[in-house]
N, C-alpha and C. Protein backbone atom coordinates (compact mmCIF):
# COMPACT_ATOMS: atom_id res chain seq x y z
N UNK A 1 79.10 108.04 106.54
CA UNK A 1 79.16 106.96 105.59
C UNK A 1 80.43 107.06 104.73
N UNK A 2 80.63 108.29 104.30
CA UNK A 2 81.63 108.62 103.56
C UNK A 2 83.26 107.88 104.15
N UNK A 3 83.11 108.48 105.70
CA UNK A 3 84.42 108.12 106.20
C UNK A 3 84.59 106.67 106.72
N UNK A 4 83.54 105.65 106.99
CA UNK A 4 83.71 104.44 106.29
C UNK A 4 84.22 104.01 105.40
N UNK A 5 83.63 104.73 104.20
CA UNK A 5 84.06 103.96 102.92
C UNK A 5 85.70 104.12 102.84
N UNK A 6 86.18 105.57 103.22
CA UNK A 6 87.34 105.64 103.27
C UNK A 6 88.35 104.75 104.07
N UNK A 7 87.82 104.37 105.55
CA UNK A 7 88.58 103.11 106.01
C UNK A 7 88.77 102.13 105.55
N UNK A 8 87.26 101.36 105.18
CA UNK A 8 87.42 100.80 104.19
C UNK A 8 88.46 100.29 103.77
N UNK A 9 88.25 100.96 102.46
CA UNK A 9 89.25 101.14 100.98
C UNK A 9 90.71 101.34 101.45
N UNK A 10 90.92 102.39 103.10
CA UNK A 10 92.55 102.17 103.26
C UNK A 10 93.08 100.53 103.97
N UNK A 11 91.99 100.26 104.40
CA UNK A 11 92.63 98.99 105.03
C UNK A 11 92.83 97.97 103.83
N UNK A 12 91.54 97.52 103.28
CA UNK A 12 91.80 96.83 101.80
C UNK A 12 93.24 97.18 101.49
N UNK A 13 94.01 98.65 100.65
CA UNK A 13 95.17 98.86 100.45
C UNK A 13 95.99 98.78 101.56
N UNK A 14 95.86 98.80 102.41
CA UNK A 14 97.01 98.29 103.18
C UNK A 14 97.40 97.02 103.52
N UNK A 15 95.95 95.58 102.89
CA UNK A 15 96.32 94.70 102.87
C UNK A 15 96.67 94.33 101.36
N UNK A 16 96.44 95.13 100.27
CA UNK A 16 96.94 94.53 99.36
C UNK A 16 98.58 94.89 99.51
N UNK A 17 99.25 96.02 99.59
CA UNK A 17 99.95 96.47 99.73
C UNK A 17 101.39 95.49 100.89
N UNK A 18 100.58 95.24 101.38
CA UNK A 18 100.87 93.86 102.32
C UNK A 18 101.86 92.75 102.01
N UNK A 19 100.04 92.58 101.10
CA UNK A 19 100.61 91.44 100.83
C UNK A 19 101.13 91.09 99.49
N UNK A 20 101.62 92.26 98.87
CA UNK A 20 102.38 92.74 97.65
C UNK A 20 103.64 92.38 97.84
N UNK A 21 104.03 92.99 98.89
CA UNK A 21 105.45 93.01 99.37
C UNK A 21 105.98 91.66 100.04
N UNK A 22 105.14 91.18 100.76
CA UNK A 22 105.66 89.60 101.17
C UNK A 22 105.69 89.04 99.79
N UNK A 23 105.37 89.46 98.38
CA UNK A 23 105.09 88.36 97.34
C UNK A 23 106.28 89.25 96.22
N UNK A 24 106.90 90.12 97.01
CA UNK A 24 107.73 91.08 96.21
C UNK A 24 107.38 91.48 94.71
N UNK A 25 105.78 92.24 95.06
CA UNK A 25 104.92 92.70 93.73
C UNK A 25 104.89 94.00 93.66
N UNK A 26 105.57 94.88 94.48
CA UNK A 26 105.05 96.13 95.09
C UNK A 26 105.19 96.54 94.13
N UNK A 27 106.61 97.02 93.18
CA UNK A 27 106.76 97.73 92.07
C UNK A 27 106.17 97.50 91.21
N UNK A 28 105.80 96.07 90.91
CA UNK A 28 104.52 96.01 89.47
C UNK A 28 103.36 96.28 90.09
N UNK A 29 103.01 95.97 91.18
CA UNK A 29 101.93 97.18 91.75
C UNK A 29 101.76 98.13 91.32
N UNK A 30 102.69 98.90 91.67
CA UNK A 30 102.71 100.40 91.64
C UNK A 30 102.47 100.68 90.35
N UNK A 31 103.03 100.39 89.63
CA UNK A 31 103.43 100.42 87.82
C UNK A 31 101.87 100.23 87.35
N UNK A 32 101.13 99.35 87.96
CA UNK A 32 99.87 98.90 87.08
C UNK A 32 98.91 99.87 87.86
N UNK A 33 99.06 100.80 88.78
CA UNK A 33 98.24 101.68 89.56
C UNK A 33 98.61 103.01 89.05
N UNK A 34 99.95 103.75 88.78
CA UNK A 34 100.18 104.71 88.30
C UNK A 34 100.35 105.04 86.94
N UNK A 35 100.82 103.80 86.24
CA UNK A 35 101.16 104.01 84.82
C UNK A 35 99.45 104.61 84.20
N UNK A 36 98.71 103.56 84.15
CA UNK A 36 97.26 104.23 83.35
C UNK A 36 96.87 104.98 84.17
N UNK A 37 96.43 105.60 85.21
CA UNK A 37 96.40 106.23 85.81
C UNK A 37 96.85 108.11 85.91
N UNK A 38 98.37 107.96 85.81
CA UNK A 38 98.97 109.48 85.98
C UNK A 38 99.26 109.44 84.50
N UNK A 39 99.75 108.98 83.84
CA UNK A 39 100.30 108.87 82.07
C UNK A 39 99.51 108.23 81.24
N UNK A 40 97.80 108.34 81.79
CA UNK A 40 96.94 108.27 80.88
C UNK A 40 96.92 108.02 79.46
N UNK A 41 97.20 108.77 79.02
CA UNK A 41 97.65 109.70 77.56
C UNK A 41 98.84 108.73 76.79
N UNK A 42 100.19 108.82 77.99
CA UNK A 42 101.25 107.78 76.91
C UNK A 42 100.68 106.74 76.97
N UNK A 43 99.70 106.26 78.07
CA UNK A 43 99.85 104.97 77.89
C UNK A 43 98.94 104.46 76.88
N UNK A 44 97.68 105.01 77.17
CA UNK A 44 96.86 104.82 75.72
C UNK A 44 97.93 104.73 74.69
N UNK A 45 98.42 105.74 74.07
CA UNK A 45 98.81 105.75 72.95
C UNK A 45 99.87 104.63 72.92
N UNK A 46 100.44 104.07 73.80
CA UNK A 46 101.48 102.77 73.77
C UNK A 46 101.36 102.10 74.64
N UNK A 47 100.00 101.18 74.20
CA UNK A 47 99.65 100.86 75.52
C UNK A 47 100.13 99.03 74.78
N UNK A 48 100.99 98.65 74.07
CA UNK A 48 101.89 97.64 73.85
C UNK A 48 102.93 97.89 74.53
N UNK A 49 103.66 99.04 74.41
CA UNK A 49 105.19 99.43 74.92
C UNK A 49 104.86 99.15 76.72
N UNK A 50 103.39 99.94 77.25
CA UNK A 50 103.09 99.91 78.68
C UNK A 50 103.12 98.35 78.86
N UNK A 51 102.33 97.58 78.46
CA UNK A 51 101.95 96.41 78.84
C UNK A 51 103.25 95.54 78.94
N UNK A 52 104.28 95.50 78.02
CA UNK A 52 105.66 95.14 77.92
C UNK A 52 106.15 95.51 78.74
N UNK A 53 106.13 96.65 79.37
CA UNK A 53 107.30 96.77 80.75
C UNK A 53 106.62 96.16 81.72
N UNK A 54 104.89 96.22 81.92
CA UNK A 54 104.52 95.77 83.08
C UNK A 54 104.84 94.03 83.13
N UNK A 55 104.47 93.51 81.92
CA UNK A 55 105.04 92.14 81.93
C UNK A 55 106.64 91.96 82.27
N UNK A 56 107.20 92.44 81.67
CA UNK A 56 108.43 92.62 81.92
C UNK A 56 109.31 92.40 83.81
N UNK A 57 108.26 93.42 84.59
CA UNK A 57 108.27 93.62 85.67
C UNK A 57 107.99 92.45 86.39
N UNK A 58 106.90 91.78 85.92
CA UNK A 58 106.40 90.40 86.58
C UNK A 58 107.31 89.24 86.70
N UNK A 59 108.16 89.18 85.04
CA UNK A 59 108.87 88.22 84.86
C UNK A 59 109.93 88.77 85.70
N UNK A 60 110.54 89.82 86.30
CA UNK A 60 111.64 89.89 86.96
C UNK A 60 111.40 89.19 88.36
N UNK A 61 110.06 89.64 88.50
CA UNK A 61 109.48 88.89 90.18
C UNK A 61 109.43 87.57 90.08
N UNK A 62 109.09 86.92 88.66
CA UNK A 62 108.75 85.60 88.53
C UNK A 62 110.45 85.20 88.83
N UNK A 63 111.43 85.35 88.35
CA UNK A 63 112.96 85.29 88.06
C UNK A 63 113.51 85.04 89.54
N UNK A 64 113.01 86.10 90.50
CA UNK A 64 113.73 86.48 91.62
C UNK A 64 113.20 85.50 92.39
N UNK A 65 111.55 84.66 92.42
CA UNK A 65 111.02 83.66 93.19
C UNK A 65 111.94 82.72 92.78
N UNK A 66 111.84 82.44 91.45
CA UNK A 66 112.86 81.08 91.03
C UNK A 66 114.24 80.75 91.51
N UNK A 67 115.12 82.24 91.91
CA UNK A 67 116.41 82.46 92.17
C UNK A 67 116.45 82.03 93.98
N UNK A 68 115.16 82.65 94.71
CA UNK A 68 114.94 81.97 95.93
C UNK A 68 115.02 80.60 96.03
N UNK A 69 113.85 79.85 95.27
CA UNK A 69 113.74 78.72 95.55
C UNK A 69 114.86 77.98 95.40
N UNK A 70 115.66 77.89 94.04
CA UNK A 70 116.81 77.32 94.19
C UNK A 70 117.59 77.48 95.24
N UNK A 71 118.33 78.74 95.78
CA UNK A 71 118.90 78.69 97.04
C UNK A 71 118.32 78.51 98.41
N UNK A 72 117.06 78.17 98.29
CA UNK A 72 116.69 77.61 99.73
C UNK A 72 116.68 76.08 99.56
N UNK A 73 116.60 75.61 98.25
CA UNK A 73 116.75 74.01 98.00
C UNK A 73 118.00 73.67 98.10
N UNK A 74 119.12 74.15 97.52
CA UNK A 74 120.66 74.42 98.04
C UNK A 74 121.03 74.44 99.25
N UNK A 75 120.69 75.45 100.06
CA UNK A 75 121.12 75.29 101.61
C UNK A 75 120.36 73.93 101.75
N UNK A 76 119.16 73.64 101.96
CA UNK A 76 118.28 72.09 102.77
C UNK A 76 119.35 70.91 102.26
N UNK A 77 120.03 71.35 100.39
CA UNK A 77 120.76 70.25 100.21
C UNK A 77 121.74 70.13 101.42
N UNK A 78 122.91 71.27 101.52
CA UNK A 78 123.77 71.62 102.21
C UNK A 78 124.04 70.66 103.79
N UNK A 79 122.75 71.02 103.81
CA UNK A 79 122.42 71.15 105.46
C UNK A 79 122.10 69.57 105.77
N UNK A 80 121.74 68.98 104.63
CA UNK A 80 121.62 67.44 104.84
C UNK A 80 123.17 66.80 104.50
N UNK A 81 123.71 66.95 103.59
CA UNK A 81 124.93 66.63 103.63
C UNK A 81 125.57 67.16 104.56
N UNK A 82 125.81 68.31 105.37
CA UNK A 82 126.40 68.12 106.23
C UNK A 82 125.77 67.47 107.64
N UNK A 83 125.03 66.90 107.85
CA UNK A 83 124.50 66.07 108.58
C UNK A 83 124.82 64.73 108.75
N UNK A 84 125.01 64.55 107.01
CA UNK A 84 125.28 62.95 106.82
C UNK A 84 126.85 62.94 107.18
N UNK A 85 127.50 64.13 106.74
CA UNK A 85 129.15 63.88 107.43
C UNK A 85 129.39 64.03 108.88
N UNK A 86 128.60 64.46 109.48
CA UNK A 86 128.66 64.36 111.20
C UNK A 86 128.10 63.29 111.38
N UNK A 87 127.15 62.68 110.94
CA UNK A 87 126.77 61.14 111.33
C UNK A 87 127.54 60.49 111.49
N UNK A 88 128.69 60.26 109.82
CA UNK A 88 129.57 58.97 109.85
C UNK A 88 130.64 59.53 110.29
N UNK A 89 131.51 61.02 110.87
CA UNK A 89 132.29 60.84 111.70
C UNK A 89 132.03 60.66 113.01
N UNK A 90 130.94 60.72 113.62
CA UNK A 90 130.40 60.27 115.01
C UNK A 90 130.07 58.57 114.95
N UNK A 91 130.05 58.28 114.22
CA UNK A 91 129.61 56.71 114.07
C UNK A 91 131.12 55.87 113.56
N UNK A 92 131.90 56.64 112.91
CA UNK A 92 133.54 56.44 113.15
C UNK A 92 134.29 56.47 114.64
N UNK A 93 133.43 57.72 115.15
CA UNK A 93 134.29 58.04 116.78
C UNK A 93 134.15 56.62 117.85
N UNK A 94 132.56 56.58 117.47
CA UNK A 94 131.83 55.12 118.44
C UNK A 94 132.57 53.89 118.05
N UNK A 95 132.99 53.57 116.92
CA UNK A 95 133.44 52.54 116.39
C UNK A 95 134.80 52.63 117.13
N UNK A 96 135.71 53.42 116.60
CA UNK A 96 137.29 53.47 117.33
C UNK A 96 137.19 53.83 118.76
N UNK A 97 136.50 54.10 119.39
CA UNK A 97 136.17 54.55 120.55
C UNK A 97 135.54 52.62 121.49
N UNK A 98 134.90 52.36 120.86
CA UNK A 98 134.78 50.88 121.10
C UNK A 98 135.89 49.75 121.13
N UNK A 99 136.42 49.83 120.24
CA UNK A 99 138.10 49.57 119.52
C UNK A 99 139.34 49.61 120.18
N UNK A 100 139.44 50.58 120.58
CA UNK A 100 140.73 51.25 121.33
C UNK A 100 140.68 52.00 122.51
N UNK A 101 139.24 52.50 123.12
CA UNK A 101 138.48 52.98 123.99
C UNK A 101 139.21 52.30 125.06
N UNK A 102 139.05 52.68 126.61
CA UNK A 102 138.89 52.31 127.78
C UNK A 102 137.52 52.60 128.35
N UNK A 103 136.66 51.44 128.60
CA UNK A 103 134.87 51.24 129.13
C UNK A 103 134.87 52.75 130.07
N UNK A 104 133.46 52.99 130.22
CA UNK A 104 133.47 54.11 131.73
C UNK A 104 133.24 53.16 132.75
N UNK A 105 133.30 53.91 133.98
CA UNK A 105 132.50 52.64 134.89
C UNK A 105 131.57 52.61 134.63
N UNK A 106 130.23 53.53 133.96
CA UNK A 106 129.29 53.10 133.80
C UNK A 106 128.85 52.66 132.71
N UNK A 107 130.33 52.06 132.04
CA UNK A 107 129.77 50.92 130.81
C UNK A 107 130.12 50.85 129.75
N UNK A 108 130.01 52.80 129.24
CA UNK A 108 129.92 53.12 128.24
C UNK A 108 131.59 53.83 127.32
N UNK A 109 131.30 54.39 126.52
CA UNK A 109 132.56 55.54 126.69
C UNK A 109 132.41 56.54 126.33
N UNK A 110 133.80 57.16 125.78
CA UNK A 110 134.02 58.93 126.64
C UNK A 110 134.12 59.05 125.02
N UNK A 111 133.35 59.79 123.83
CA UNK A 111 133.85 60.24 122.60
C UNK A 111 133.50 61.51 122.67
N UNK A 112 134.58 62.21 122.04
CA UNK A 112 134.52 63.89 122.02
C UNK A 112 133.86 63.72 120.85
N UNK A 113 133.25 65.33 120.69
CA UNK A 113 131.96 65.90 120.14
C UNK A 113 132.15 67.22 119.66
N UNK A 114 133.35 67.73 120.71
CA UNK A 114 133.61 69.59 120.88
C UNK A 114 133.49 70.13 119.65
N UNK A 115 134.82 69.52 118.69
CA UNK A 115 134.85 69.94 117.30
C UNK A 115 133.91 69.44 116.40
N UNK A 116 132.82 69.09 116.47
CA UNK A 116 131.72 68.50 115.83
C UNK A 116 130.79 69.84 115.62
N UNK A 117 130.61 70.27 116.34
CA UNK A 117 128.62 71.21 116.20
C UNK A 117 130.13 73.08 116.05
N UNK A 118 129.44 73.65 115.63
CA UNK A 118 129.36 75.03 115.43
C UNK A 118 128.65 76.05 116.09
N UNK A 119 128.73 76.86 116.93
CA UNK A 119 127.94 77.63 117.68
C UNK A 119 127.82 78.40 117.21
N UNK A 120 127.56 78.80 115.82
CA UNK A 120 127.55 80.02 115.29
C UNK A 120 126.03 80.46 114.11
């Protein structure tokens, strides 16, 4: 029974632990598991000063989500504007390409593309 409970309880921590780290909590994890815990004693006795760093800790995680989101909203901006400038120089190419073009035989025409896309 015993060594149940022990699986258990390690799998539980290995999913909190988990899913700490996909949420980049691990260190205020840790902090709110060891601080009262091993420093009992300081922390009682400053347990304002404790609670302040652990908040402290959160707001850095809270900081670092915010610092993500903006740069993943940045690139999507990015990535749409540069979309919209390959549109209208491909929709420039079709136009002068219509314009000044010679037809294919099969109708249509020949607009380069090469220097357009990035393989990288």
């Amino acid at each position: 029974m015993a060594y149940l409970m022990l699986g258990i309880v390690m799998i539980f921590l290995s999913i909190v632990f988990r899913l700490a780290a996909v949420f980049r909590l691990t260190i205020p994890l840790l902090y709110a598991l060891i601080v009262p815990t091993v420093f009992h004693e300081w922390y009682h006795s400053n347990q304002q000063l404790g609670d302040l760093i652990g908040y402290l800790l959160l707001a850095a995680v809270a900081l670092s989500w915010v610092i993500s989101l903006v740069r993943k909203i940045r690139g999507i901006l990015l990535r749409r504007r540069e979309d919209k400038m390959l549109e209208l120089i491909m929709l420039n190419r079709m136009r002068e390409a219509q314009m000044y073009g010679e037809p294919e035989p099969d109708g249509g025409y020949k607009i380069r593309v090469d220097d357009l896309f990035d393989d990288n």
